[in-house]
C-alpha atoms as a PDB file:
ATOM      1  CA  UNK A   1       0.000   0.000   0.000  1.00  0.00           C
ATOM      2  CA  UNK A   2       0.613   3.505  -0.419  1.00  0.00           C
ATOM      3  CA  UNK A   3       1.933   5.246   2.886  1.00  0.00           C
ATOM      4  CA  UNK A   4       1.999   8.985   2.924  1.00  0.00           C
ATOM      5  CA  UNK A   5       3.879  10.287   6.003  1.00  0.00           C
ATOM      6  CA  UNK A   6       3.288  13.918   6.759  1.00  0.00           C
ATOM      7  CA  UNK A   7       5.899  15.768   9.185  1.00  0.00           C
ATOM      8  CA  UNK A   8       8.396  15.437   7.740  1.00  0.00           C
ATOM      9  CA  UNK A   9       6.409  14.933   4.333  1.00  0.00           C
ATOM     10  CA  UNK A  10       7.786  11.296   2.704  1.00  0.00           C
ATOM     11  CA  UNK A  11       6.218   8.388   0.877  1.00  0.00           C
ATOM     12  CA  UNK A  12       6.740   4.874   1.904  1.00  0.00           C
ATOM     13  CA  UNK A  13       5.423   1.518   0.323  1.00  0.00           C
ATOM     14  CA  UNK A  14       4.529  -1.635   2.480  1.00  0.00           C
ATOM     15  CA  UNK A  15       3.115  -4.997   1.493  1.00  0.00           C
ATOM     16  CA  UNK A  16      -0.517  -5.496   2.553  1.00  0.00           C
ATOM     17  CA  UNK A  17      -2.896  -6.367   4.199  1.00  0.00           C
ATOM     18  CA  UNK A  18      -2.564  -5.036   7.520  1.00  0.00           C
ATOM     19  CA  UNK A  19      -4.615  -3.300  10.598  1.00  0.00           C
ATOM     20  CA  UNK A  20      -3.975  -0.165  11.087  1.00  0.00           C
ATOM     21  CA  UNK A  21      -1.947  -1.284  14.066  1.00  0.00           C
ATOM     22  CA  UNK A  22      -0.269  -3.809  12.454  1.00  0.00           C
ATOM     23  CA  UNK A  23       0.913  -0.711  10.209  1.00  0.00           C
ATOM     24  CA  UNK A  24       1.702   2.083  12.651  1.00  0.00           C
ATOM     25  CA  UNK A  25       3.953  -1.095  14.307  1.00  0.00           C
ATOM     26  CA  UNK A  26       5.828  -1.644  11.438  1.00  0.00           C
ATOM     27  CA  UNK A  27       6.316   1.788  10.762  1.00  0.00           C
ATOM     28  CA  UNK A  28       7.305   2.202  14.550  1.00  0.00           C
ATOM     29  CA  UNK A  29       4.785   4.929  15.012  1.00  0.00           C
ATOM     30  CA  UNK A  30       2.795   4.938  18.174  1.00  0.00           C
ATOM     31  CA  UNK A  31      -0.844   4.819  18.082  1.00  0.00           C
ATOM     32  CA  UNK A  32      -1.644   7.598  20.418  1.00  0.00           C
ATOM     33  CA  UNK A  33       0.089  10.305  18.423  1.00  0.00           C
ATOM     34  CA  UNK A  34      -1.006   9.277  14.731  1.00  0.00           C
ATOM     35  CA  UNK A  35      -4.122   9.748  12.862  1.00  0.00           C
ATOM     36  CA  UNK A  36      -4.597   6.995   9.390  1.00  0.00           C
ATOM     37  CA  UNK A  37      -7.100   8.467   7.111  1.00  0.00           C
ATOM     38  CA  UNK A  38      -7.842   6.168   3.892  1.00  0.00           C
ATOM     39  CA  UNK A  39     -10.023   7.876   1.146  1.00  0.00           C
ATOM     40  CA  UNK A  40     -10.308  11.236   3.703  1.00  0.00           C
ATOM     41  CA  UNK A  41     -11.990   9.146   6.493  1.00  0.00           C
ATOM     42  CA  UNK A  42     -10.359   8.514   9.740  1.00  0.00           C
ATOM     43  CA  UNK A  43     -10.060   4.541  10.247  1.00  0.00           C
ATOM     44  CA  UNK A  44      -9.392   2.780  13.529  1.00  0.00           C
ATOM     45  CA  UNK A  45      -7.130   1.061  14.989  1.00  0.00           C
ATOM     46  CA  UNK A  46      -9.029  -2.212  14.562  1.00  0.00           C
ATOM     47  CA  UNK A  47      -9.412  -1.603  10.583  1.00  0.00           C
ATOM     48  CA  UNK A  48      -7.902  -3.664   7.665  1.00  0.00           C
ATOM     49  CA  UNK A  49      -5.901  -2.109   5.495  1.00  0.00           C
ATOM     50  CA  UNK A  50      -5.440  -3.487   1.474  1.00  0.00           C
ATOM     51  CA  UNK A  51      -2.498  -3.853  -0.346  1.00  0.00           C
ATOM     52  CA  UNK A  52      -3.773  -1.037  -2.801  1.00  0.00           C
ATOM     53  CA  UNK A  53      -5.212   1.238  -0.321  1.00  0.00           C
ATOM     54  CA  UNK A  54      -3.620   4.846  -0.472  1.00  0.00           C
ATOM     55  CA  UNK A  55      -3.786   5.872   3.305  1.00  0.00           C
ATOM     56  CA  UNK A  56      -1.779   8.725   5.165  1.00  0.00           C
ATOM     57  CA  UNK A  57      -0.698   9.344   8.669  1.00  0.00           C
ATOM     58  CA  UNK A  58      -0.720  12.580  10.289  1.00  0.00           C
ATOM     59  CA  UNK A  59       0.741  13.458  14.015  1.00  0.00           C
ATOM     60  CA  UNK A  60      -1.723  14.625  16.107  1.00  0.00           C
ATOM     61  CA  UNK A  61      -1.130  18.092  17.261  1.00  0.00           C
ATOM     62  CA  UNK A  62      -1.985  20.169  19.774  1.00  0.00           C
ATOM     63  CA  UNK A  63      -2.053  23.570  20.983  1.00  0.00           C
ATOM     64  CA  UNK A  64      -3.915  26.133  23.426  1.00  0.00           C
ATOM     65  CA  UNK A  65      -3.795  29.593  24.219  1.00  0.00           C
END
């Protein structure tokens, strides 16, 4: 499938299928501080992933006044 990594912004390919887990694992990404959005919709943890599937993982961010 087709990873794109944003922060710094890169590209990455990895063999399918997968949970989302299974992915941020692999990628060595924790969980907690990643979104994975698959055709602009957020996807849980729990969700399979394809071998086609174009997904991309944001950090979650924060801020306050």
């Amino acid at each position: 499938m087709k990873v794109l990594l944003r922060n710094p912004r890169r590209e990455q390919y990895v063999t399918g299928p997968k949970s989302v887990n299974a992915l941020l694992d692999a990628l060595e990404l924790p969980r907690e501080a990643h979104l994975v959005i698959r055709n602009g919709t957020l996807v849980p943890g729990d969700a399979a992933l394809a071998d086609d599937d174009v997904v991309e993982i944001r950090p979650v961010i924060s801020g306050g006044c």
